[in-house]
N, C-alpha and C. Protein backbone atom coordinates (compact mmCIF):
# COMPACT_ATOMS: atom_id res chain seq x y z
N UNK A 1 82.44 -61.44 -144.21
CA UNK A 1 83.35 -62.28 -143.48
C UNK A 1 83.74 -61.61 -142.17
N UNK A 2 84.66 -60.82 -141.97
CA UNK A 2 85.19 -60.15 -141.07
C UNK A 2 84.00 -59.30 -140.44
N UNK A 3 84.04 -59.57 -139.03
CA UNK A 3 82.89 -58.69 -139.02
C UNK A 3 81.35 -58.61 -138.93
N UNK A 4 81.20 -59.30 -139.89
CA UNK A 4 79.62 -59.87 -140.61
C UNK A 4 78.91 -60.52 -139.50
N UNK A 5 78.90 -59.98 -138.27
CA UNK A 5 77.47 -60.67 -137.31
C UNK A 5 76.96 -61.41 -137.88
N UNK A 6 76.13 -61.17 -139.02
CA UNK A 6 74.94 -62.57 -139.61
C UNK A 6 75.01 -63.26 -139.82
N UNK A 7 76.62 -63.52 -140.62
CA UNK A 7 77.13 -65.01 -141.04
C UNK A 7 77.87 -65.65 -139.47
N UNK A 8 77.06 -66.77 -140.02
CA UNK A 8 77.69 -67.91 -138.69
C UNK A 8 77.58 -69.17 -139.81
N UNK A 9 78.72 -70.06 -138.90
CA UNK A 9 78.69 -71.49 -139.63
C UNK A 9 77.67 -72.22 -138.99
N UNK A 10 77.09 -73.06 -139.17
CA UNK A 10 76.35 -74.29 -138.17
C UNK A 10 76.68 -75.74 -138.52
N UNK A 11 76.87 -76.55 -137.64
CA UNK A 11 76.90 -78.17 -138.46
C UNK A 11 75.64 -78.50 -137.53
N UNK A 12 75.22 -79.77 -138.25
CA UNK A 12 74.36 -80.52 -137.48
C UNK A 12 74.75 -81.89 -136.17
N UNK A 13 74.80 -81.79 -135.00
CA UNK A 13 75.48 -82.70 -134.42
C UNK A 13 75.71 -82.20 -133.46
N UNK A 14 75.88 -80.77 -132.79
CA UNK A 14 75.84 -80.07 -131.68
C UNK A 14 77.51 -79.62 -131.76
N UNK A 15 77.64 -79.28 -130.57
CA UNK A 15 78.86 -78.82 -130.20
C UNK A 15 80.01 -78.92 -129.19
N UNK A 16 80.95 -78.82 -129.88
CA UNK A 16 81.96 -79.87 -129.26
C UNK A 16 83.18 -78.57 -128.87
N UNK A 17 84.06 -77.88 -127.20
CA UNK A 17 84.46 -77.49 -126.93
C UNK A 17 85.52 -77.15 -126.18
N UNK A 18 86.66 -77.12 -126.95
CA UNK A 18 88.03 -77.35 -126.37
C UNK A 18 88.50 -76.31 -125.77
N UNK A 19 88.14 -76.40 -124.26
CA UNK A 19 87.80 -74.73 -123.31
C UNK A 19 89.50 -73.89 -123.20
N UNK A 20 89.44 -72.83 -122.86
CA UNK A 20 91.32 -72.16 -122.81
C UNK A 20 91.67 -73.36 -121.42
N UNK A 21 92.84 -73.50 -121.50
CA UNK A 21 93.48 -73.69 -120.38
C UNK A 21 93.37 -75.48 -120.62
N UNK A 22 92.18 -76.00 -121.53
CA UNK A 22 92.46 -77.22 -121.78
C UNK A 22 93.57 -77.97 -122.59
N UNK A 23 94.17 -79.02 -122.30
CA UNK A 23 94.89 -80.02 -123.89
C UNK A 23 95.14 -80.91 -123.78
N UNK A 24 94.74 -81.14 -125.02
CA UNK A 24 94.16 -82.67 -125.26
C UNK A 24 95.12 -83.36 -126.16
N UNK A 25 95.74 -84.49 -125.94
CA UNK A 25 96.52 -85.10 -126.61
C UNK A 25 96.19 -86.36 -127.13
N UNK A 26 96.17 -86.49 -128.40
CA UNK A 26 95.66 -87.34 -129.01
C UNK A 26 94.53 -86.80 -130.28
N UNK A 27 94.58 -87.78 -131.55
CA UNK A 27 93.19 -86.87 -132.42
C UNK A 27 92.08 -87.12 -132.11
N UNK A 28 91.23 -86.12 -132.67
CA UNK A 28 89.68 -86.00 -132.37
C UNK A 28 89.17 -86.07 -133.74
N UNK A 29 88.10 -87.17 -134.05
CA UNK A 29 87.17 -87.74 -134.74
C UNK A 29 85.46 -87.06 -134.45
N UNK A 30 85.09 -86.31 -135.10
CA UNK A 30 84.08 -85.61 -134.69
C UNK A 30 83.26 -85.59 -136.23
N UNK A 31 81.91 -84.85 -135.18
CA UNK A 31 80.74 -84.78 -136.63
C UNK A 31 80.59 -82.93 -135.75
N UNK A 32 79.54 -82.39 -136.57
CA UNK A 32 78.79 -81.42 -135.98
C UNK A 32 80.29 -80.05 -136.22
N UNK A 33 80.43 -79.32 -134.99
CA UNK A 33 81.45 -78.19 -134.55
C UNK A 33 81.93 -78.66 -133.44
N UNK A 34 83.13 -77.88 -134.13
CA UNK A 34 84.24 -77.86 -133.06
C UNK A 34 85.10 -76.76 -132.89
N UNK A 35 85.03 -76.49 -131.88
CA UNK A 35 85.53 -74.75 -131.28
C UNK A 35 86.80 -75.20 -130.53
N UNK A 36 87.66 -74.71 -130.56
CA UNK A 36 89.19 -75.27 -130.34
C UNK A 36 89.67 -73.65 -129.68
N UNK A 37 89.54 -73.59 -127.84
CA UNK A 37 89.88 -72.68 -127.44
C UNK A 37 91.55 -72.80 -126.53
N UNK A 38 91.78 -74.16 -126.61
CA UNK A 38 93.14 -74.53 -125.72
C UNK A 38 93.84 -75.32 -127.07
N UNK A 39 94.41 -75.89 -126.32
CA UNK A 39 95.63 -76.82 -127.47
C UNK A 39 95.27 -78.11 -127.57
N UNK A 40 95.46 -78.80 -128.76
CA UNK A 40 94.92 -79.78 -129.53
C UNK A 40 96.38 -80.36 -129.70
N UNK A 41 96.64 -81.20 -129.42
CA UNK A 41 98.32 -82.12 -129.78
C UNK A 41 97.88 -83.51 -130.29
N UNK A 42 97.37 -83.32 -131.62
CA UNK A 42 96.79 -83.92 -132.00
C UNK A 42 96.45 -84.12 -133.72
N UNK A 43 95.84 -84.86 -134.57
CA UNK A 43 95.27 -84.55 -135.67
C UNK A 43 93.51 -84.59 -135.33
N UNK A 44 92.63 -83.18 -136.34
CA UNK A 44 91.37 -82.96 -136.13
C UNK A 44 90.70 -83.38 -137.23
N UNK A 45 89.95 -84.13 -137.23
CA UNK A 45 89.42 -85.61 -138.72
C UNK A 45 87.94 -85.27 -138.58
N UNK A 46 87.62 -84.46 -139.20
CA UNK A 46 85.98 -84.44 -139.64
C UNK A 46 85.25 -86.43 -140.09
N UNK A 47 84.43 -86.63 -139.66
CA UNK A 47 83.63 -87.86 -140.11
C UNK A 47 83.21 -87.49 -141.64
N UNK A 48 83.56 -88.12 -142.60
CA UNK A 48 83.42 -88.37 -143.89
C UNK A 48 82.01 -87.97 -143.92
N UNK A 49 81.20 -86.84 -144.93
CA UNK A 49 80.05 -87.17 -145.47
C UNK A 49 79.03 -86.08 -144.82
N UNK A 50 80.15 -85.62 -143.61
CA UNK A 50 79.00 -84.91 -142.61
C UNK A 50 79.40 -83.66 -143.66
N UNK A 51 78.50 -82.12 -142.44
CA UNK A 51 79.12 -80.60 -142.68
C UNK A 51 79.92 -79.96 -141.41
N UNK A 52 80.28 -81.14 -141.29
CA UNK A 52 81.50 -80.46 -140.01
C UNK A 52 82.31 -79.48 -139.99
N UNK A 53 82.41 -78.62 -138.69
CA UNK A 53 82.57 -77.18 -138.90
C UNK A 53 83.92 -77.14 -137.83
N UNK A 54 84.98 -76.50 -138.33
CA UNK A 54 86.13 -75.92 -137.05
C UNK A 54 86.57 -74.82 -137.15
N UNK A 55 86.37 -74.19 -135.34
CA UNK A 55 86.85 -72.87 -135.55
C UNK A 55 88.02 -73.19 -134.10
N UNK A 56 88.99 -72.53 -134.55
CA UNK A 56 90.23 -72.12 -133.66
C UNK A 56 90.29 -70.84 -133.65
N UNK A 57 90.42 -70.51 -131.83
CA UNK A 57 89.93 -68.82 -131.77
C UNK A 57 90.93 -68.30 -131.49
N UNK A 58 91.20 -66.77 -131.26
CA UNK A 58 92.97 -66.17 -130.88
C UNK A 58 93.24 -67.24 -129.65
N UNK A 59 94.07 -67.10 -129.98
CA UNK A 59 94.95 -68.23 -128.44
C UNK A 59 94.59 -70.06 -128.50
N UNK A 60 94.11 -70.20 -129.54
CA UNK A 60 94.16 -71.53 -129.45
C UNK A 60 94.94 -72.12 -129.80
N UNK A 61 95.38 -73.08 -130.47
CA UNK A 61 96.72 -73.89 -131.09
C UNK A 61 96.05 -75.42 -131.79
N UNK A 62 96.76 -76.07 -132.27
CA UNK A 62 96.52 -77.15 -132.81
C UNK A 62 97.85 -77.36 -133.19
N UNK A 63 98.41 -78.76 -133.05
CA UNK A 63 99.82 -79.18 -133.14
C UNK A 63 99.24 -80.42 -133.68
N UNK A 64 99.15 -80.18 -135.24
CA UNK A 64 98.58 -81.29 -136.04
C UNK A 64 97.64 -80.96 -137.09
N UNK A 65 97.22 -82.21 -138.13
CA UNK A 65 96.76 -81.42 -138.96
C UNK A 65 94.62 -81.21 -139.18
N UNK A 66 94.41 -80.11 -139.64
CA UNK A 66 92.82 -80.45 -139.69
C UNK A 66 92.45 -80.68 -141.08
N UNK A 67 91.28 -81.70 -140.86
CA UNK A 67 90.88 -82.07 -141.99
C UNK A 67 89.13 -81.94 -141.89
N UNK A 68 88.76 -80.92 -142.38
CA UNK A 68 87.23 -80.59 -142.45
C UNK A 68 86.25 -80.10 -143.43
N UNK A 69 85.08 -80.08 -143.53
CA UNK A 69 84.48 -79.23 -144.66
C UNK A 69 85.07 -77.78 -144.55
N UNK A 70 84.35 -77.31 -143.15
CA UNK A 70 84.99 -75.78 -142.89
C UNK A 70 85.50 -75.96 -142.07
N UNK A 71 86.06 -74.30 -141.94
CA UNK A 71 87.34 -74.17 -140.68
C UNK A 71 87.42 -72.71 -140.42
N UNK A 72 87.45 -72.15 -139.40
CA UNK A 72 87.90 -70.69 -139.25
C UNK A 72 88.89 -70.85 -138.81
N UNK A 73 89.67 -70.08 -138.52
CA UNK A 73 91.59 -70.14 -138.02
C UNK A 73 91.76 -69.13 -137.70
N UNK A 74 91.81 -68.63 -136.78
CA UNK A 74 92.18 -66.87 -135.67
C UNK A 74 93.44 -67.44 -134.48
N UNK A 75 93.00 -68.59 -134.24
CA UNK A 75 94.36 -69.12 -133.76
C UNK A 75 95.87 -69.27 -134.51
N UNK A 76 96.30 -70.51 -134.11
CA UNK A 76 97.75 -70.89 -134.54
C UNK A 76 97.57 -72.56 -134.94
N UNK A 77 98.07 -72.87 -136.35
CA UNK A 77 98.32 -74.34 -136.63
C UNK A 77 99.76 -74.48 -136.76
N UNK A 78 100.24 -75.92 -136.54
CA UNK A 78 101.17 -76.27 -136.71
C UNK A 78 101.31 -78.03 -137.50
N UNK A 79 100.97 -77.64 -138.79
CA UNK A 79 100.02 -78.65 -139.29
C UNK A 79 99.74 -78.08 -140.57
N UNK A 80 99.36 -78.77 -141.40
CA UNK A 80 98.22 -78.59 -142.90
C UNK A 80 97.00 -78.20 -142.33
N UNK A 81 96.31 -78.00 -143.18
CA UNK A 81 94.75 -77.61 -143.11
C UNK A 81 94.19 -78.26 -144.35
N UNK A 82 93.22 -78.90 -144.78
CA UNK A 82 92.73 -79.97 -146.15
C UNK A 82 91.57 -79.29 -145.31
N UNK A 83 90.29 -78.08 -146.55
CA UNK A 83 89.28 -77.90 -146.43
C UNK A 83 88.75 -78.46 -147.13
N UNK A 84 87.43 -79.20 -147.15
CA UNK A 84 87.09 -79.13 -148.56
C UNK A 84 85.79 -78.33 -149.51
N UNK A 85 85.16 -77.50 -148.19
CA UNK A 85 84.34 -76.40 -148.61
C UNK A 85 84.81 -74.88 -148.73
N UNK A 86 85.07 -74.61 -147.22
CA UNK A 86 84.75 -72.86 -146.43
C UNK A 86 86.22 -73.16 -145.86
N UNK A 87 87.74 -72.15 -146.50
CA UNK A 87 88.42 -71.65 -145.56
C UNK A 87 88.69 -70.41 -144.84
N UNK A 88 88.39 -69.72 -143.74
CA UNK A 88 88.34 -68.51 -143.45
C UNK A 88 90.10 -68.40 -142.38
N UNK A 89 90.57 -67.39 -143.11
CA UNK A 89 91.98 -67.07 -142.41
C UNK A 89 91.95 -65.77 -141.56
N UNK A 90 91.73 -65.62 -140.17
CA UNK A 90 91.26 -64.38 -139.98
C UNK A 90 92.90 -63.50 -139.59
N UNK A 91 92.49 -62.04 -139.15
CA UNK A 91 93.75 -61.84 -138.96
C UNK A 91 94.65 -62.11 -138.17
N UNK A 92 94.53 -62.81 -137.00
CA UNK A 92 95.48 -63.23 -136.01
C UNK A 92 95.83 -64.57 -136.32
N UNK A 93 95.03 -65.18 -137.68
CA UNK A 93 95.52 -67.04 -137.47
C UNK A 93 97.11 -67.17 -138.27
N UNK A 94 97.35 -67.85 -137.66
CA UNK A 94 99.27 -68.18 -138.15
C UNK A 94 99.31 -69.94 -138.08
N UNK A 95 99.89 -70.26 -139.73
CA UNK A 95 99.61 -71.17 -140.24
C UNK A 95 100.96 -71.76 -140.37
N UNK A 96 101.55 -72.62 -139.60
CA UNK A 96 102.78 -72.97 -140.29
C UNK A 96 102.71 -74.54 -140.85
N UNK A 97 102.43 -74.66 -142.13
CA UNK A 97 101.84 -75.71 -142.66
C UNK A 97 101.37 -75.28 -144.20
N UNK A 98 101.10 -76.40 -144.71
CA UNK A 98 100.32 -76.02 -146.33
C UNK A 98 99.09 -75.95 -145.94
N UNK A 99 98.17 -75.82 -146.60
CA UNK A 99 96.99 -74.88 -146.92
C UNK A 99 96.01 -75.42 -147.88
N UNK A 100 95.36 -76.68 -148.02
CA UNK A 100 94.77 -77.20 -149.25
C UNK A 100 93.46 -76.76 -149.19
N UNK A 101 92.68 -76.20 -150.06
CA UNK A 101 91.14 -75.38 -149.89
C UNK A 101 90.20 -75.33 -151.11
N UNK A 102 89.50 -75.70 -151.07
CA UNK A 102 87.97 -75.14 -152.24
C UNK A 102 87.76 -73.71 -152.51
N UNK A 103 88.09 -73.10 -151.03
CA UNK A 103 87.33 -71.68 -151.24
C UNK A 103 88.03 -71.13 -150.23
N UNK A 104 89.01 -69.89 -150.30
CA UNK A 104 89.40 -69.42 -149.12
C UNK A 104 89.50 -68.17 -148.81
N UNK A 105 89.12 -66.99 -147.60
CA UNK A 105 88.89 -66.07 -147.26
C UNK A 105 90.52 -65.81 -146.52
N UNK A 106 91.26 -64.73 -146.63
CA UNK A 106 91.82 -64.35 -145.80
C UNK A 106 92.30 -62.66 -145.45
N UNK A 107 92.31 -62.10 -143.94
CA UNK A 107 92.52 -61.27 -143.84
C UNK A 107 93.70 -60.74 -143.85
N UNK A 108 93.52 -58.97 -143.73
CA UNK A 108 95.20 -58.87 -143.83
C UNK A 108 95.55 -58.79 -142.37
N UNK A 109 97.01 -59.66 -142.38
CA UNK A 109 97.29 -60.04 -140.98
C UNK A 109 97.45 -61.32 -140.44
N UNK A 110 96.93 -62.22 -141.27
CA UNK A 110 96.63 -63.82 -141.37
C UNK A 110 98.19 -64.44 -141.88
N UNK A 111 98.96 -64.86 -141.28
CA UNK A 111 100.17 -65.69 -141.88
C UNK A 111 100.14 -66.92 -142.32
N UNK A 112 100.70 -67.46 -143.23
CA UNK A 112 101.03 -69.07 -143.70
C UNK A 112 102.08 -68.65 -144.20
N UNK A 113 102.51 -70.17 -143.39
CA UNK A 113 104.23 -70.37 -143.71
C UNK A 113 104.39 -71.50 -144.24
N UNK A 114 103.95 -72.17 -145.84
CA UNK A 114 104.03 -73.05 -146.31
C UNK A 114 103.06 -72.99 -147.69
N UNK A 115 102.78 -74.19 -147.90
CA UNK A 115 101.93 -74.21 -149.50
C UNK A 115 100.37 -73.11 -149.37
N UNK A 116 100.03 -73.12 -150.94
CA UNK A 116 98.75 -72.66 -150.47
C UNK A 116 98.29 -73.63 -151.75
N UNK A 117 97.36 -74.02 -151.61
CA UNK A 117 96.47 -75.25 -152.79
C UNK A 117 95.41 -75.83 -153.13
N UNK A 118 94.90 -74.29 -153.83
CA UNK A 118 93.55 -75.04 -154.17
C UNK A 118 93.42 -76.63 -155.39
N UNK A 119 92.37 -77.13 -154.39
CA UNK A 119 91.99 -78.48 -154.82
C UNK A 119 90.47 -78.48 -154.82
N UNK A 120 89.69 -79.80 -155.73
CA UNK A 120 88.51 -79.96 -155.83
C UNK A 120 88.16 -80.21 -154.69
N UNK A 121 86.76 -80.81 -154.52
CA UNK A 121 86.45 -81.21 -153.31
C UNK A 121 86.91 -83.11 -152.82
N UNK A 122 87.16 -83.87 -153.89
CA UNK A 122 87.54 -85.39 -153.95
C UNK A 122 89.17 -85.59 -153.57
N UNK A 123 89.83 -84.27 -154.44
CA UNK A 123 91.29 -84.08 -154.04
C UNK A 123 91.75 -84.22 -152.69
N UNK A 124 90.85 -82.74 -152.17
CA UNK A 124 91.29 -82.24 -150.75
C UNK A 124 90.89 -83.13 -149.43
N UNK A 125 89.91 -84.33 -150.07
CA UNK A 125 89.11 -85.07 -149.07
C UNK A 125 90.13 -86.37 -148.73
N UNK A 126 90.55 -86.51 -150.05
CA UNK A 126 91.83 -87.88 -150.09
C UNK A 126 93.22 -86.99 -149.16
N UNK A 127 93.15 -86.23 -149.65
CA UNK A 127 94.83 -85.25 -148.54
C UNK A 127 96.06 -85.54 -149.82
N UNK A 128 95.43 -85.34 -151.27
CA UNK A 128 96.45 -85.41 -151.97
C UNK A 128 97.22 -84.42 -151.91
N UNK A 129 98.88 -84.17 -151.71
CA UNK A 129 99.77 -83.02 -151.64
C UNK A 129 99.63 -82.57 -152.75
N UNK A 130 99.86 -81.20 -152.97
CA UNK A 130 100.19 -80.55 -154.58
C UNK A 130 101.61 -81.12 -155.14
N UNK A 131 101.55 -80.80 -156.28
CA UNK A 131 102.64 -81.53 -156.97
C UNK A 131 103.78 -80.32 -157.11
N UNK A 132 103.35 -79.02 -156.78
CA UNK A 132 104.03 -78.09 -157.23
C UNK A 132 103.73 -76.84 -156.06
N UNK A 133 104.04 -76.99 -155.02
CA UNK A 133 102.71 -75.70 -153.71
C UNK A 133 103.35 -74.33 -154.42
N UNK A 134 102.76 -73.48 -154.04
CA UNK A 134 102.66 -71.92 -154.41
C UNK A 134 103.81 -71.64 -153.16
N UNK A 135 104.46 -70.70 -152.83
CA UNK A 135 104.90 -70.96 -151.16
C UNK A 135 104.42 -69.28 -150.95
N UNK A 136 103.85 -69.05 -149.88
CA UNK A 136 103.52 -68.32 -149.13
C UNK A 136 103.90 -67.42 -148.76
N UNK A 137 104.58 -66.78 -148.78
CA UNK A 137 105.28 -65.52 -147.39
C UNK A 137 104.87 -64.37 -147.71
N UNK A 138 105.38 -63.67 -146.11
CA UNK A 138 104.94 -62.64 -145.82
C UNK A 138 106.21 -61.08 -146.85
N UNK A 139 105.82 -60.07 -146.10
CA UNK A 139 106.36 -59.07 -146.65
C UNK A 139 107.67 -58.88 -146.90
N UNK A 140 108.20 -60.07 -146.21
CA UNK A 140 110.05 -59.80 -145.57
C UNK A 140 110.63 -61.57 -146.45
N UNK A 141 111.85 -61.05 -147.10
CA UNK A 141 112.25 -62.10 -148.15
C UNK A 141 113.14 -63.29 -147.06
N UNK A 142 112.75 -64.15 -147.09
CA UNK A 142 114.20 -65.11 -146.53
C UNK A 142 115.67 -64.91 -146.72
N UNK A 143 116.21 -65.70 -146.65
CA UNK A 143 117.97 -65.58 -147.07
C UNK A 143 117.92 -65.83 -148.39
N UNK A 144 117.35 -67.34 -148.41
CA UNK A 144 117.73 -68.39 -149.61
C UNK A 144 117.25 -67.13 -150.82
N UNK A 145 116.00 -66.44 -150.81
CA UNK A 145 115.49 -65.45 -152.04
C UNK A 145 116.29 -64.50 -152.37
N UNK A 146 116.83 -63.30 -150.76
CA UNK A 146 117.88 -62.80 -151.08
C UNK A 146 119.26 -63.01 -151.59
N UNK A 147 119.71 -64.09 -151.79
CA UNK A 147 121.26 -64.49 -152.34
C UNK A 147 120.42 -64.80 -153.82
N UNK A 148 119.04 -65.16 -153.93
CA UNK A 148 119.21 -65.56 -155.34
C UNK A 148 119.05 -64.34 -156.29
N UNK A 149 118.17 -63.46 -155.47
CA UNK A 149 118.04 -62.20 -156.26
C UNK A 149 119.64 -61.21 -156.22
N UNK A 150 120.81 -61.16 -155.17
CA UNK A 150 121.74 -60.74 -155.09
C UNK A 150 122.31 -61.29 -156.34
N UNK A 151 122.66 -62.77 -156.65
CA UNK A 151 123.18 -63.51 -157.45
C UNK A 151 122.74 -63.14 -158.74
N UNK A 152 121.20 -62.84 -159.21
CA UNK A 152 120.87 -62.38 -160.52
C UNK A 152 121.08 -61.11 -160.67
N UNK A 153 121.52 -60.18 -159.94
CA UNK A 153 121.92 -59.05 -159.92
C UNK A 153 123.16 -58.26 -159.54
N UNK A 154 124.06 -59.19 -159.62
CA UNK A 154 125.92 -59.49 -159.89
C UNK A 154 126.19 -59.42 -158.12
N UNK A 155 125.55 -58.63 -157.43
CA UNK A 155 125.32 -58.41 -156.12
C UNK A 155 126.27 -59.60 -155.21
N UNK A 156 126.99 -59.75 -154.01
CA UNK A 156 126.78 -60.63 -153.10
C UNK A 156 126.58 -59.83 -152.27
């Protein structure tokens, strides 16, 4: 994963490129790849059926949600993510959103700030929510955890 020169994704359909300094408002309906180097204010909708591929690189953004087979994420979402093959979380991507996936890679360094949920591949394709999300966080407790753990431990 990290690293790994050899592995590359490919879709069939060519390539589609959201350059730095671009943004685009409104969603994008695509087949093939899509490389997301500026900001997306938008939702990103893979075409049903294809092997559509998205990668968001450091500094990109997406303000909305993606819905694809695969996805790399080194950028920033602000949004869900519904994979339903390949999720790769690298270490700079920061997720503030749930997380629905088949299969997911992540490095250390990679944030999500919301659900994480693995689903089949029919689940994650419909965008069913979990009934119950896992929640996410990083190394450092919120408030709401600290008063509850203070509270079970006579503590205020």
């Amino acid at each position: 994963m990290w690293g790994d020169k050899e592995k590359s994704f490919s879709a069939p359909g060519g390539t589609t490129l959201v350059s730095r300094d671009t943004v685009i408002v409104g969603d994008i309906h695509f087949t093939g790849a899509l490389e997301i180097e500026g900001l997306v204010q938008g939702n990103i909708i893979a075409q049903p059926g294809t092997d559509a591929f998205v990668r968001v690189v450091h500094k990109g953004r997406v303000e909305g949600e993606i819905r694809a087979p695969s996805v790399v994420m080194n950028g920033e979402i602000v949004g869900d993510i519904y994979s339903t093959k390949h999720l790769e979380l690298a270490s700079k991507a920061r997720v503030q959103g749930s997380v629905f996936y088949a299969q997911v890679e992540m490095a250390a360094g990679a944030e999500v700030n919301g659900g994480l949920q693995h689903n089949t591949e029919s689940s994650t394709a419909e965008g069913k929510a979990p009934e119950s999300p896992l929640i996410f966080a990083g190394a450092a407790k919120n408030d709401a955890e600290e008063e509850v753990a203070a509270a079970g431990s006579g503590k205020s």
